[in-house]
N, C-alpha and C. Protein backbone atom coordinates (compact mmCIF):
# COMPACT_ATOMS: atom_id res chain seq x y z
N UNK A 1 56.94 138.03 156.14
CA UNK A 1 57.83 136.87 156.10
C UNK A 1 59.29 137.32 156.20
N UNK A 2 60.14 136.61 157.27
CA UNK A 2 61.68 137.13 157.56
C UNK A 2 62.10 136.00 156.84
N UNK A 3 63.34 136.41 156.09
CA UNK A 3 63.82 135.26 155.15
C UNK A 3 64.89 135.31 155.93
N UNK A 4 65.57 133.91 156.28
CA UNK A 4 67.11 133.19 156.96
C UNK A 4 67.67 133.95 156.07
N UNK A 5 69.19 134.09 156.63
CA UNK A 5 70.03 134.91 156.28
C UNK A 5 71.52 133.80 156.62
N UNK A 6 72.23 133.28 155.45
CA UNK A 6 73.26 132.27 155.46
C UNK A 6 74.47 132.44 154.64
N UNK A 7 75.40 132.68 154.96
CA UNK A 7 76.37 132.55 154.01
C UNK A 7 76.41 131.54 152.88
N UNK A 8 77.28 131.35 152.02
CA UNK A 8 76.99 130.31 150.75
C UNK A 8 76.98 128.92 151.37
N UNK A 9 78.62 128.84 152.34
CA UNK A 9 79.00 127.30 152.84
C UNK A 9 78.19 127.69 154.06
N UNK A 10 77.43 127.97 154.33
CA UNK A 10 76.44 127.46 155.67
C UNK A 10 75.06 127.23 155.04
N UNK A 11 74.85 127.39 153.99
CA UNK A 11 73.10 126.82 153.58
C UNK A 11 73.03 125.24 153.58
N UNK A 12 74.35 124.41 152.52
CA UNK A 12 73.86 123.46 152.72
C UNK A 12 73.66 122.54 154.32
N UNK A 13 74.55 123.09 155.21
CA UNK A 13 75.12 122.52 156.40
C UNK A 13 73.09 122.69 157.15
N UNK A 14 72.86 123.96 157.10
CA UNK A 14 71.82 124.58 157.63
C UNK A 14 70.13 123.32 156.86
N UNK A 15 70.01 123.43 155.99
CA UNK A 15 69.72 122.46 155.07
C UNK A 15 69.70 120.76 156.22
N UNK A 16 70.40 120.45 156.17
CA UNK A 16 70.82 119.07 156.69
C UNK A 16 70.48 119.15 158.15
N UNK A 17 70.49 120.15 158.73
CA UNK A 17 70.28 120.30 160.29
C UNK A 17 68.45 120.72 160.10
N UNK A 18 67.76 120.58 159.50
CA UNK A 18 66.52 120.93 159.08
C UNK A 18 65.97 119.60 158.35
N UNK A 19 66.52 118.79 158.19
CA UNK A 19 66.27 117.34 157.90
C UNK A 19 66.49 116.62 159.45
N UNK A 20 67.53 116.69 159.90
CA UNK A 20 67.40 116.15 161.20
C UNK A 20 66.53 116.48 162.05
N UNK A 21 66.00 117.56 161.99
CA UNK A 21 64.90 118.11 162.97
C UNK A 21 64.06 117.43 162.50
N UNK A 22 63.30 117.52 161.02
CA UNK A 22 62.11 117.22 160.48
C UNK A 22 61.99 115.47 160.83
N UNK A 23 63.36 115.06 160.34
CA UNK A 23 62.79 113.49 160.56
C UNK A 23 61.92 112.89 161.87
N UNK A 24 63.01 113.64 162.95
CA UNK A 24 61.73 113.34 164.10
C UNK A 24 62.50 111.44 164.84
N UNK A 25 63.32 110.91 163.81
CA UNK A 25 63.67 109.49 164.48
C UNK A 25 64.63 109.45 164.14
N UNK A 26 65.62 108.72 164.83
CA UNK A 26 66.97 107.98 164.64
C UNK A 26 66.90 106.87 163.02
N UNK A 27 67.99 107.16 162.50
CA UNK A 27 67.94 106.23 161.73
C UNK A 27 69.30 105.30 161.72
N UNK A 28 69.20 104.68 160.68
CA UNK A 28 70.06 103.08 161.21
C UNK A 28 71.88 104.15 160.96
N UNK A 29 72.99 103.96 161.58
CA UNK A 29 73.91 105.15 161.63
C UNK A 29 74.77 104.78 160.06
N UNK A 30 74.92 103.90 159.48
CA UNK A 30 75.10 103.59 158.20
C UNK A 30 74.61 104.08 157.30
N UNK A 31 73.55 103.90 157.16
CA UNK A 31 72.42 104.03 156.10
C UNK A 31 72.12 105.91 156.05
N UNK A 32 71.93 106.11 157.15
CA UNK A 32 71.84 107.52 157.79
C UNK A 32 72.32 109.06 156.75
N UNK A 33 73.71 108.52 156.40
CA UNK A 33 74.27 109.78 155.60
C UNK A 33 73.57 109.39 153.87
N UNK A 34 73.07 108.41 153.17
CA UNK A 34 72.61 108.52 152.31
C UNK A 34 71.36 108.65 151.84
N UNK A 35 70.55 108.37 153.13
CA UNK A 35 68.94 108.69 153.24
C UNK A 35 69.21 110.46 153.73
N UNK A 36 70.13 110.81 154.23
CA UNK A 36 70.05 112.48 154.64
C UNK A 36 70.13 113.34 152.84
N UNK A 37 70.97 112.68 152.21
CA UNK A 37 71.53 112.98 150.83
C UNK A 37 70.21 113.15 150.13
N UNK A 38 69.53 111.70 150.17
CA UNK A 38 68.56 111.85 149.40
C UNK A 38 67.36 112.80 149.41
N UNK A 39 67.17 113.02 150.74
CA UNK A 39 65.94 113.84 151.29
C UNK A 39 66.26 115.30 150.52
N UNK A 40 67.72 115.88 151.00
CA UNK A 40 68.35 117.04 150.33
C UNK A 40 67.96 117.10 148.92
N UNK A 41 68.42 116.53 148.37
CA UNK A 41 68.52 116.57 147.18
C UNK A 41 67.17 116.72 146.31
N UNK A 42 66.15 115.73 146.70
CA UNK A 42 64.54 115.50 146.58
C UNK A 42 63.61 116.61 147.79
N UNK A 43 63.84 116.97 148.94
CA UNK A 43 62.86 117.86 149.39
C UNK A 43 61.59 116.30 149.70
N UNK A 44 62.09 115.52 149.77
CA UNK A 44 60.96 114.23 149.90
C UNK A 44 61.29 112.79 151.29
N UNK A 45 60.79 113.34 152.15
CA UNK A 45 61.04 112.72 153.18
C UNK A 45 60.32 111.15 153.18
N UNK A 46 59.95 110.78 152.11
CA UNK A 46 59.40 109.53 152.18
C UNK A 46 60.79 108.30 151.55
N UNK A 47 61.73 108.74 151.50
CA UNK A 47 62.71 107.80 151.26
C UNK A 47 63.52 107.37 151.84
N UNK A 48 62.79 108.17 153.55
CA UNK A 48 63.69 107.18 154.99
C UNK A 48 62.64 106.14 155.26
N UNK A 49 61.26 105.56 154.36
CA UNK A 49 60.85 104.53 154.41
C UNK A 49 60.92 103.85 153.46
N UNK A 50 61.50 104.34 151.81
CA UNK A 50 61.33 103.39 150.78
C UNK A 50 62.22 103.13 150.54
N UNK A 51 63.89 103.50 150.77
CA UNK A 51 64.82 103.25 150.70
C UNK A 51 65.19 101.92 151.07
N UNK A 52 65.38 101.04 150.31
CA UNK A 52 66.01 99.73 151.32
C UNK A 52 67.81 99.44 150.70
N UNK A 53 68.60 98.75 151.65
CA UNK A 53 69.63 98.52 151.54
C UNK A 53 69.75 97.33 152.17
N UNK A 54 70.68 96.12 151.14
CA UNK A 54 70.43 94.59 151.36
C UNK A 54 72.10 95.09 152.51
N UNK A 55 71.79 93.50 153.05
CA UNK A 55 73.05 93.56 154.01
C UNK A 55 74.15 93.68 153.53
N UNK A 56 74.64 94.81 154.40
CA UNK A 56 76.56 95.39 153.83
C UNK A 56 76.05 95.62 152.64
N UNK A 57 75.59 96.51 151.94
CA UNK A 57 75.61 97.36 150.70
C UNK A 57 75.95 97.82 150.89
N UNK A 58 76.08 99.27 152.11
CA UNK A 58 77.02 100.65 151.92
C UNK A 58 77.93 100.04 151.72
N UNK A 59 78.81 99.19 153.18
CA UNK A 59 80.06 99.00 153.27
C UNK A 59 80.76 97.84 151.78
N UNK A 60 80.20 97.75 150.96
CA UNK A 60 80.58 97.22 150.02
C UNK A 60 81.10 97.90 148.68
N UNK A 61 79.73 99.17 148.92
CA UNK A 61 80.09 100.50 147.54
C UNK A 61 81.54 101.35 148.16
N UNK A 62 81.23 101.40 149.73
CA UNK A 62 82.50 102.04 149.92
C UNK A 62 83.79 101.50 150.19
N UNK A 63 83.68 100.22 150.07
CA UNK A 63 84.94 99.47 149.55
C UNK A 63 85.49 99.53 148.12
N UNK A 64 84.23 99.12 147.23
CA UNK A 64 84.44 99.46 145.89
C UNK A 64 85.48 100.19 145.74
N UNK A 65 84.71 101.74 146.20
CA UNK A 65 84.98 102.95 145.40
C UNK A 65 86.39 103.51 146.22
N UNK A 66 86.48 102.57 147.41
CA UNK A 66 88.07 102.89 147.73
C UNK A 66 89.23 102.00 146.87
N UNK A 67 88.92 101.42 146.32
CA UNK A 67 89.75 100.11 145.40
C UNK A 67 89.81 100.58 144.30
N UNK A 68 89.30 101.98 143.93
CA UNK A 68 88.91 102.48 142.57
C UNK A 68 88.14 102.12 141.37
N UNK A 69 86.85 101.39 141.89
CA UNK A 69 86.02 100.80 141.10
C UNK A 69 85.49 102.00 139.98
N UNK A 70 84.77 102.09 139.20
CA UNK A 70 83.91 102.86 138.35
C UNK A 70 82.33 102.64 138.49
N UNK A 71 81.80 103.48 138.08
CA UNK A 71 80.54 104.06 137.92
C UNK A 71 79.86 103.90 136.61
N UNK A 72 79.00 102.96 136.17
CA UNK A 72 78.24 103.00 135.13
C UNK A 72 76.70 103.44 135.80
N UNK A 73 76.10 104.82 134.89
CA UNK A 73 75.08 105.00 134.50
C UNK A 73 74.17 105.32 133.53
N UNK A 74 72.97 104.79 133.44
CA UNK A 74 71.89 105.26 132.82
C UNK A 74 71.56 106.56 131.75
N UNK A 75 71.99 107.44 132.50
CA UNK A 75 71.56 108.58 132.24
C UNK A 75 73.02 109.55 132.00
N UNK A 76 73.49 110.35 131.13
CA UNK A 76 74.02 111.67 131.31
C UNK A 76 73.61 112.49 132.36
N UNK A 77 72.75 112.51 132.80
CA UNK A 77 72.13 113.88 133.73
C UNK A 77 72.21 113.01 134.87
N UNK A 78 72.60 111.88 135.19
CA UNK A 78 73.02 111.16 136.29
C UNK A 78 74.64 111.59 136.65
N UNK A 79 75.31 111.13 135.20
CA UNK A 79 76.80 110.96 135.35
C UNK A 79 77.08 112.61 135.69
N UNK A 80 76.58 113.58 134.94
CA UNK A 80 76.66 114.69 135.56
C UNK A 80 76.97 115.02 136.65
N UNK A 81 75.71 114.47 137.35
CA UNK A 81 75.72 114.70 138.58
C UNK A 81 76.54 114.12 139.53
N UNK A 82 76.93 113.66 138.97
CA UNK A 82 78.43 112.67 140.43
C UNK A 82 79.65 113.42 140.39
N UNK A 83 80.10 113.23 141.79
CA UNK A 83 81.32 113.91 142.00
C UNK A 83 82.45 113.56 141.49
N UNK A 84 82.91 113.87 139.69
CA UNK A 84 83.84 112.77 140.00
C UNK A 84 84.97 113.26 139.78
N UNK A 85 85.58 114.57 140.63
CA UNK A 85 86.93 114.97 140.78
C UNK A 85 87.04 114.25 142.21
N UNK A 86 86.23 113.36 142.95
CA UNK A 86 86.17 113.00 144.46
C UNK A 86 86.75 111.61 143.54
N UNK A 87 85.89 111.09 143.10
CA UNK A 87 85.55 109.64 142.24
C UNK A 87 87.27 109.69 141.39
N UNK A 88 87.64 110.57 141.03
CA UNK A 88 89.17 110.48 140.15
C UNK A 88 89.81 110.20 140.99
N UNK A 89 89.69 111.47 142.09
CA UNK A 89 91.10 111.08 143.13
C UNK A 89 90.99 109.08 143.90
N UNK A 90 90.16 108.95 144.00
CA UNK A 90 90.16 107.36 144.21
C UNK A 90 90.62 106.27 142.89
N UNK A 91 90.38 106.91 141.78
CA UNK A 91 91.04 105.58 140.90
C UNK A 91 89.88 105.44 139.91
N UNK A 92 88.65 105.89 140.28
CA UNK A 92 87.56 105.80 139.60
C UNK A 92 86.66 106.96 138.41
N UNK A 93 86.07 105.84 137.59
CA UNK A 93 85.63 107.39 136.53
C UNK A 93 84.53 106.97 136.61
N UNK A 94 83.44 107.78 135.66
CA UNK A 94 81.76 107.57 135.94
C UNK A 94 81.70 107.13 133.68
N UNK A 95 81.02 106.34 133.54
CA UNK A 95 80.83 106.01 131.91
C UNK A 95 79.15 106.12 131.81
N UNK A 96 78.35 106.48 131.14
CA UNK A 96 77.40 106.25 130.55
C UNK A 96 77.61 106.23 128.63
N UNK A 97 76.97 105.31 128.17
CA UNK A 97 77.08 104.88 127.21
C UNK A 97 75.93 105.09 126.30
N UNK A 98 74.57 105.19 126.67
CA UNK A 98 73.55 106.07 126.14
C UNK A 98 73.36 106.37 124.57
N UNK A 99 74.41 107.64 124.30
CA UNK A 99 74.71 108.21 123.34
C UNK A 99 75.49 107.57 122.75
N UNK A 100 76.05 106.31 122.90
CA UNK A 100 76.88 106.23 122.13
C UNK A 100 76.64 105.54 120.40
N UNK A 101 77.04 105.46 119.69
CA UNK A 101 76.68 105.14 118.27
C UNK A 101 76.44 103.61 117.84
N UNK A 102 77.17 102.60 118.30
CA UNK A 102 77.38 101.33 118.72
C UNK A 102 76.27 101.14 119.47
N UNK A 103 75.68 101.32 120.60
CA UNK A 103 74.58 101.17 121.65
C UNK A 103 73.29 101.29 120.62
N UNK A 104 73.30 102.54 120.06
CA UNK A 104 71.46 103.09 119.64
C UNK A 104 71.81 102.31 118.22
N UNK A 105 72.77 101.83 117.51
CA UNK A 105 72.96 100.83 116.49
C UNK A 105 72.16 99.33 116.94
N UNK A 106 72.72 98.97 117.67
CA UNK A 106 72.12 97.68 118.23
C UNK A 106 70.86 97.41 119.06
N UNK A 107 70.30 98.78 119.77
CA UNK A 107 69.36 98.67 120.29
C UNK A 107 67.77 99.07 119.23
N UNK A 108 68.44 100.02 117.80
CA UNK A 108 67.71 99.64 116.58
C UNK A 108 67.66 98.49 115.88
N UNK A 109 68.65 97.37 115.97
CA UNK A 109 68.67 96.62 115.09
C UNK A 109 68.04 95.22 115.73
N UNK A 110 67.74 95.40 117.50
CA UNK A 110 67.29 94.28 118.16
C UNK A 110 66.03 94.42 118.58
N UNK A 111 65.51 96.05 118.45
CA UNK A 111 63.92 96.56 118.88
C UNK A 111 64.13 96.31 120.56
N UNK A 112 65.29 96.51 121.00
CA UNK A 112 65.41 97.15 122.44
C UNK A 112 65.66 98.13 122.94
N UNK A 113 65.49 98.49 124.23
CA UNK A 113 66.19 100.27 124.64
C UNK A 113 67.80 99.62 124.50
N UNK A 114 67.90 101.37 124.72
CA UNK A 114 69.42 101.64 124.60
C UNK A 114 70.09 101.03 126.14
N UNK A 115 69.14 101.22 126.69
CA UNK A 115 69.53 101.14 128.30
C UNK A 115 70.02 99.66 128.36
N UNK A 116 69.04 98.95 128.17
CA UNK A 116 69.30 97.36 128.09
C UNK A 116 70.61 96.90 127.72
N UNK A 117 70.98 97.60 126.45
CA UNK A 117 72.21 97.82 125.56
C UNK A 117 73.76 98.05 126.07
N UNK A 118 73.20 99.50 126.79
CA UNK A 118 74.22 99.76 127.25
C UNK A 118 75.06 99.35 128.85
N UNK A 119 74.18 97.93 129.37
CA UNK A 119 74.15 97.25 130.49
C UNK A 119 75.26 96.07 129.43
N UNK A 120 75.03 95.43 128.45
CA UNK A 120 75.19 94.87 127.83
C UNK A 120 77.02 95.28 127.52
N UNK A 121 76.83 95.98 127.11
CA UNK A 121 78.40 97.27 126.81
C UNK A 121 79.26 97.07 128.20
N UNK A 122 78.41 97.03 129.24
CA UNK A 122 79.60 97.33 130.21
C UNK A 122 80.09 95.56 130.77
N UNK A 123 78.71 95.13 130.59
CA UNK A 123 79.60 93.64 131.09
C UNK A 123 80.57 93.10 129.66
N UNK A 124 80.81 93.49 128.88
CA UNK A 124 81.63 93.25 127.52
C UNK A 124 83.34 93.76 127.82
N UNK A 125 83.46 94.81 128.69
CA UNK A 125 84.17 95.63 129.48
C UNK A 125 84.57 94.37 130.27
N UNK A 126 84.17 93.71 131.17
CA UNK A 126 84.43 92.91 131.77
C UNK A 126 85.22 93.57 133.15
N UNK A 127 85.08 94.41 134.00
CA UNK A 127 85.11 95.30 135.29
C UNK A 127 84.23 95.06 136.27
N UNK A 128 83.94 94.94 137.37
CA UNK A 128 83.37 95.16 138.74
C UNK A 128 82.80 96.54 138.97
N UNK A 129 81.96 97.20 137.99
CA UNK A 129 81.46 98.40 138.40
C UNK A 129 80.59 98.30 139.39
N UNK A 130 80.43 99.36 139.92
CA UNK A 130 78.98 99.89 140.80
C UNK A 130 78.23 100.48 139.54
N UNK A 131 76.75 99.94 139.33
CA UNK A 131 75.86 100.54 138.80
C UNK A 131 75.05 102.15 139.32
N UNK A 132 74.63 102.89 138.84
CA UNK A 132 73.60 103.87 139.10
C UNK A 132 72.61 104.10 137.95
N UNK A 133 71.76 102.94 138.66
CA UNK A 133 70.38 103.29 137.43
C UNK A 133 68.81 104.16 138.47
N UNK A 134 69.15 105.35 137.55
CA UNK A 134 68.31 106.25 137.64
C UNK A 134 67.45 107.07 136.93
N UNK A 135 66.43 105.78 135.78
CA UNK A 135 65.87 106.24 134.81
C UNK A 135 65.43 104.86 133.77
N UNK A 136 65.69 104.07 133.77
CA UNK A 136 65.65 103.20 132.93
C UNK A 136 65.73 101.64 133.84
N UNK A 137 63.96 101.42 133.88
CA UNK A 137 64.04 100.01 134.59
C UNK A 137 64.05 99.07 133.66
N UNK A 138 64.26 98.85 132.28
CA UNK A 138 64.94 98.02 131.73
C UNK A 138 66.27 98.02 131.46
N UNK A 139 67.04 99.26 132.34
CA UNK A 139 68.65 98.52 132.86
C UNK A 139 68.50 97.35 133.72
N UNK A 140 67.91 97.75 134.99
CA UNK A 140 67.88 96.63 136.11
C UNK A 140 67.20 95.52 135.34
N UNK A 141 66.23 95.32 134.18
CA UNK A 141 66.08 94.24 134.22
C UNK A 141 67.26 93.35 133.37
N UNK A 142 67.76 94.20 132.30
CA UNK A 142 68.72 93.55 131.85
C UNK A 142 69.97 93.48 132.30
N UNK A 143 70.43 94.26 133.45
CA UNK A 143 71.33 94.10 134.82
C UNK A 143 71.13 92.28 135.17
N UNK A 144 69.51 92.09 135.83
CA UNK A 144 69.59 90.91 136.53
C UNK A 144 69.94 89.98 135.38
N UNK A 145 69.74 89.59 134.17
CA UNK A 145 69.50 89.00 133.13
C UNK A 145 70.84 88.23 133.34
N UNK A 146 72.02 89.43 133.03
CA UNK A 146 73.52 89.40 132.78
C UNK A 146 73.93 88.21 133.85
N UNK A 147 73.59 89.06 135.22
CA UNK A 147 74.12 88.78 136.55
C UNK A 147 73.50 87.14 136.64
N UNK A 148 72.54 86.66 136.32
CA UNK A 148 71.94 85.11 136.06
C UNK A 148 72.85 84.59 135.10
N UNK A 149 73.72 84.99 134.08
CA UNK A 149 73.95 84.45 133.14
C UNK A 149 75.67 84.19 133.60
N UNK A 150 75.71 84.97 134.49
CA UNK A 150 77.63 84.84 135.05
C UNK A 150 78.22 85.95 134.01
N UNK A 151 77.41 86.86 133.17
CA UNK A 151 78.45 87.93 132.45
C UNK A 151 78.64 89.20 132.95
N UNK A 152 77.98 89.27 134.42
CA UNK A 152 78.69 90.20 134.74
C UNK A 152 78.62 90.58 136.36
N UNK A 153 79.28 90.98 137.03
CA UNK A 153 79.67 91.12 138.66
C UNK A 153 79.58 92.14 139.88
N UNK A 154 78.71 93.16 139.59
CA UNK A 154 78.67 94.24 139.93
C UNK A 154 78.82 94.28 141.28
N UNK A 155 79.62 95.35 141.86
CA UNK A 155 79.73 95.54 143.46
C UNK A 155 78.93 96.04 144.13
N UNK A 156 78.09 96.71 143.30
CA UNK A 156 77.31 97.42 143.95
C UNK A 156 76.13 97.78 142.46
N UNK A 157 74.95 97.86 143.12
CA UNK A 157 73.55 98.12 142.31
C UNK A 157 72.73 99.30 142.73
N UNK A 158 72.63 100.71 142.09
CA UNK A 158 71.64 101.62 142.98
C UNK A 158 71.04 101.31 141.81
N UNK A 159 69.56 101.05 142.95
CA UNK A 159 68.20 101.11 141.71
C UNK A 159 67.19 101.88 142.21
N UNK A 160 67.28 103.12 141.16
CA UNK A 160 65.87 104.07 141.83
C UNK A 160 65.71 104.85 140.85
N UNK A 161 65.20 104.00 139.07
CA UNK A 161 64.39 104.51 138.22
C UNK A 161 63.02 104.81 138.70
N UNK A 162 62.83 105.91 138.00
CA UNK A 162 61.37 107.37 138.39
C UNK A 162 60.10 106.92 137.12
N UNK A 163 59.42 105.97 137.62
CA UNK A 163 58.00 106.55 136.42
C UNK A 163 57.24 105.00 136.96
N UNK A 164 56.42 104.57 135.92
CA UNK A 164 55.07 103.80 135.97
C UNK A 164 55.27 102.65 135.33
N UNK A 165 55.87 102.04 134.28
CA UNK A 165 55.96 101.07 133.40
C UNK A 165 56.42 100.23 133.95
N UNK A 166 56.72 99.33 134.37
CA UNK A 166 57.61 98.18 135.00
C UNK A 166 58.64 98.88 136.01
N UNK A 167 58.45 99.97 136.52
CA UNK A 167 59.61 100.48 137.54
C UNK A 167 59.72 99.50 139.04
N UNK A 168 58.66 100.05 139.26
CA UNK A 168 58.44 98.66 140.96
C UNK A 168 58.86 97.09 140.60
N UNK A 169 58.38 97.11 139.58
CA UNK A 169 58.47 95.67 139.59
C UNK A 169 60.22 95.33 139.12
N UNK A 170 61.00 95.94 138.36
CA UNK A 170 61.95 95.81 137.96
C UNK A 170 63.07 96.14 138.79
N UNK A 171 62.55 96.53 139.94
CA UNK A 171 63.15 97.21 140.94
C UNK A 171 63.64 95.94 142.32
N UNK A 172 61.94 95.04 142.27
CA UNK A 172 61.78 94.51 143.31
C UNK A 172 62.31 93.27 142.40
N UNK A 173 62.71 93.15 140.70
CA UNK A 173 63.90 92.06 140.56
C UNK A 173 65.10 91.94 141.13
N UNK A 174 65.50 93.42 140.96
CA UNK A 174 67.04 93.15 141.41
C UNK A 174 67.37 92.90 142.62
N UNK A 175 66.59 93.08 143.88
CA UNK A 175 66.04 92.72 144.99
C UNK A 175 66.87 91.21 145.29
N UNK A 176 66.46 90.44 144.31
CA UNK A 176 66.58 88.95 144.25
C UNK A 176 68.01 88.26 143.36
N UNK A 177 68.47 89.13 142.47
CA UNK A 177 69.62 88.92 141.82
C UNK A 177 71.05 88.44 142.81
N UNK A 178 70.86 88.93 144.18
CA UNK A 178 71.89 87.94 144.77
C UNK A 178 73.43 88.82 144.67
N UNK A 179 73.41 90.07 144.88
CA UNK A 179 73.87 91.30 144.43
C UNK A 179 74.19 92.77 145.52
N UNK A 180 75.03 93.01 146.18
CA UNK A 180 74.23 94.16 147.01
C UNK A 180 73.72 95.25 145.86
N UNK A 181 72.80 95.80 146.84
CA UNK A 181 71.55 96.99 146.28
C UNK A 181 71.58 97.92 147.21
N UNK A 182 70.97 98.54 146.48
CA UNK A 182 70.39 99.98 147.32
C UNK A 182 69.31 100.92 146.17
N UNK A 183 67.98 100.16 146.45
CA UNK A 183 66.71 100.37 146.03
C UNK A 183 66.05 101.48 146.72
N UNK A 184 65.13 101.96 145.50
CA UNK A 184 63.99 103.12 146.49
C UNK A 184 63.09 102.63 145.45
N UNK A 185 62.16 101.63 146.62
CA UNK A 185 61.27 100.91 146.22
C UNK A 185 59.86 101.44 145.88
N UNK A 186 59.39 100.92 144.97
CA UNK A 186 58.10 102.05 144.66
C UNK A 186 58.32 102.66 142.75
N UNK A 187 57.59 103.60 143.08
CA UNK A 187 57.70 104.38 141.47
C UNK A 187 58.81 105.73 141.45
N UNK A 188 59.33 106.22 143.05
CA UNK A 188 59.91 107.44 142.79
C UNK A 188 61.07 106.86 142.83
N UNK A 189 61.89 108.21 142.48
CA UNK A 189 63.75 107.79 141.90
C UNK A 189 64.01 108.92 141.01
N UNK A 190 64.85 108.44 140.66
CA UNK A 190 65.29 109.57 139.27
C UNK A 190 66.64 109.66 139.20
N UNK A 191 67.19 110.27 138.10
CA UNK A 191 68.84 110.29 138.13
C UNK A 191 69.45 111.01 139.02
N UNK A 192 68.73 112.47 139.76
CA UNK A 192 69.59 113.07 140.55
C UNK A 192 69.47 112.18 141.98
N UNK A 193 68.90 111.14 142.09
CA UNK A 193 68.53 109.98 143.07
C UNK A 193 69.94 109.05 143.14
N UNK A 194 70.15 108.81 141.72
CA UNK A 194 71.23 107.74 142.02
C UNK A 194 72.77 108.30 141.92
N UNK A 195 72.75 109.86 141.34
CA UNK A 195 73.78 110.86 141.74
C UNK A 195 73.99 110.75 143.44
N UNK A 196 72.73 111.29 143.71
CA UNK A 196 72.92 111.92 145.41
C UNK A 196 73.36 110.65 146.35
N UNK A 197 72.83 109.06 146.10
CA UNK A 197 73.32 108.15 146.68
C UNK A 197 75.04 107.60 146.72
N UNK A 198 74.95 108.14 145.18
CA UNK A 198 76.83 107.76 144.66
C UNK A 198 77.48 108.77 145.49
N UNK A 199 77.15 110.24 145.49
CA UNK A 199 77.77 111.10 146.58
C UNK A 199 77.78 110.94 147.17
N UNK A 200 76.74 110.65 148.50
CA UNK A 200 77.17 110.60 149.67
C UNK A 200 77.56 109.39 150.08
N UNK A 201 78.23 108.14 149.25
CA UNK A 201 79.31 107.31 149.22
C UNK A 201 80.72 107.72 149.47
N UNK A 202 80.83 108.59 148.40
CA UNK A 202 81.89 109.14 147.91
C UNK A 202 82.17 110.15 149.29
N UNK A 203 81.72 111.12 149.70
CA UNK A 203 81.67 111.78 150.68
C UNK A 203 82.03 111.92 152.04
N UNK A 204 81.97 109.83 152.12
CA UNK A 204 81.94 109.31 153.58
C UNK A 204 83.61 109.01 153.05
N UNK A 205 84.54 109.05 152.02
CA UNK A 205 85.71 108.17 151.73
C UNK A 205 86.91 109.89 152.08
C-alpha cells in the first residue's frame, strides 16, 4: 500500500476533490458547498439525499449571519465546533446554555430536558438567532412549540439531531413550523453535523 503524500493545507483541499469525484452527480450549486461540508466532516455520502433545505434557507442563514445574527446550540461539542473567530468578525457569537445553572434548575423542577429549557432561555433573550440543533430532538420540538406561540423568530433552523427516540419525527415537525430549515432527515446528525453546516455558511461570507 503507497500512502498519498500532502502537505498540511493541501489535505483538506485534496479531501473535497475526492468527494467530487465520489459523488458521481451535479448537485443543486447553493446547497452544494454545505452537503460537500457535511460529507467531509461525516465520511457519509448519504446526506446528498437526506439533506433537505426549505426554499431560500441558505440564502437566508447567510443573510443572517452577514447582519450579525448569533448562533444558539444544543450541545457544547457543537458550539465548539463553529468557527467563531469567522462568526465574531461578522457581529456574531455562538451561546449554548446547557450547563447553565438556571436551565438544569428548571428543567428539574418541570421533569423536562434541559434542551427544551434552554430553547426556552433563548426566546426570553428575545433575538433572531439561527438555531443549530445537533443532539437533542426535544429542542426542535420545543423550538416549534415557541415558534406557534409567536415567542420566538428564528432565521434560520439546522435540524440534524443523531439517535432513535422521536428524532425523525421531531425533525419532520420543524419541517412544518413555517421557518427556513435545513434538516437531515432520518435518524443520522449529530453536533459535528450542525457545526459543519454553520461553517460552511460562514465560509461562503
Amino acid at each position: 500500500m503507497k500512502l498519498e503524500e500532502y502537505a498540511p493545507g493541501e489535505i483538506e483541499k485534496r479531501s473535497f476533490a475526492i468527494i467530487e469525484e465520489e459523488l458521481g452527480r451535479e448537485l443543486d450549486p447553493v446547497q452544494k458547498p454545505i452537503i460537500k461540508r457535511v460529507i467531509h466532516t461525516t465520511a457519509d455520502f448519504s446526506y446528498a439525499d437526506t439533506l433537505f433545505f426549505s426554499e431560500g434557507a441558505v440564502e437566508e442563514g447567510l443573510n443572517a449571519l452577514r447582519s450579525g445574527v448569533s448562533i444558539v446550540t444544543d450541545t457544547n461539542m457543537g458550539k465548539a465546533g463553529i468557527n467563531k473567530k469567522k462568526l465574531g468578525q461578522l457581529g456574531g457569537s455562538v451561546h449554548c446554555f446547557m450547563a447553565d445553572e438556571d436551565v438544569a434548575e428548571k428543567a428539574s423542577r418541570l421533569g423536562i430536558t434541559r434542551a427544551a429549557v434552554s430553547m426556552e432561555k433563548a426566546a426570553e433573550m428575545q433575538e433572531d438567532f439561527i438555531f443549530a440543533i445537533g443532539n437533542a430532538p426535544t429542542a426542535l420540538i420545543r423550538l416549534y412549540e415557541l415558534i406557534k406561540e409567536g415567542r420566538i423568530h428564528p432565521r434560520l433552523i439546522i435540524g440534524v439531531p443523531v439517535g432513535f427516540v422521536n428524532v425523525a419525527e421531531a425533525k419532520e415537525l420543524i419541517l412544518t413550523a413555517g421557518v427556513p430549515v435545513i434538516v437531515a432527515r432520518g435518524r443520522k446528525g449529530g453536533s459535528n453535523v450542525a457545526a459543519a453546516i454553520c461553517n460552511a455558511l460562514l465560509y461562503q461570507l
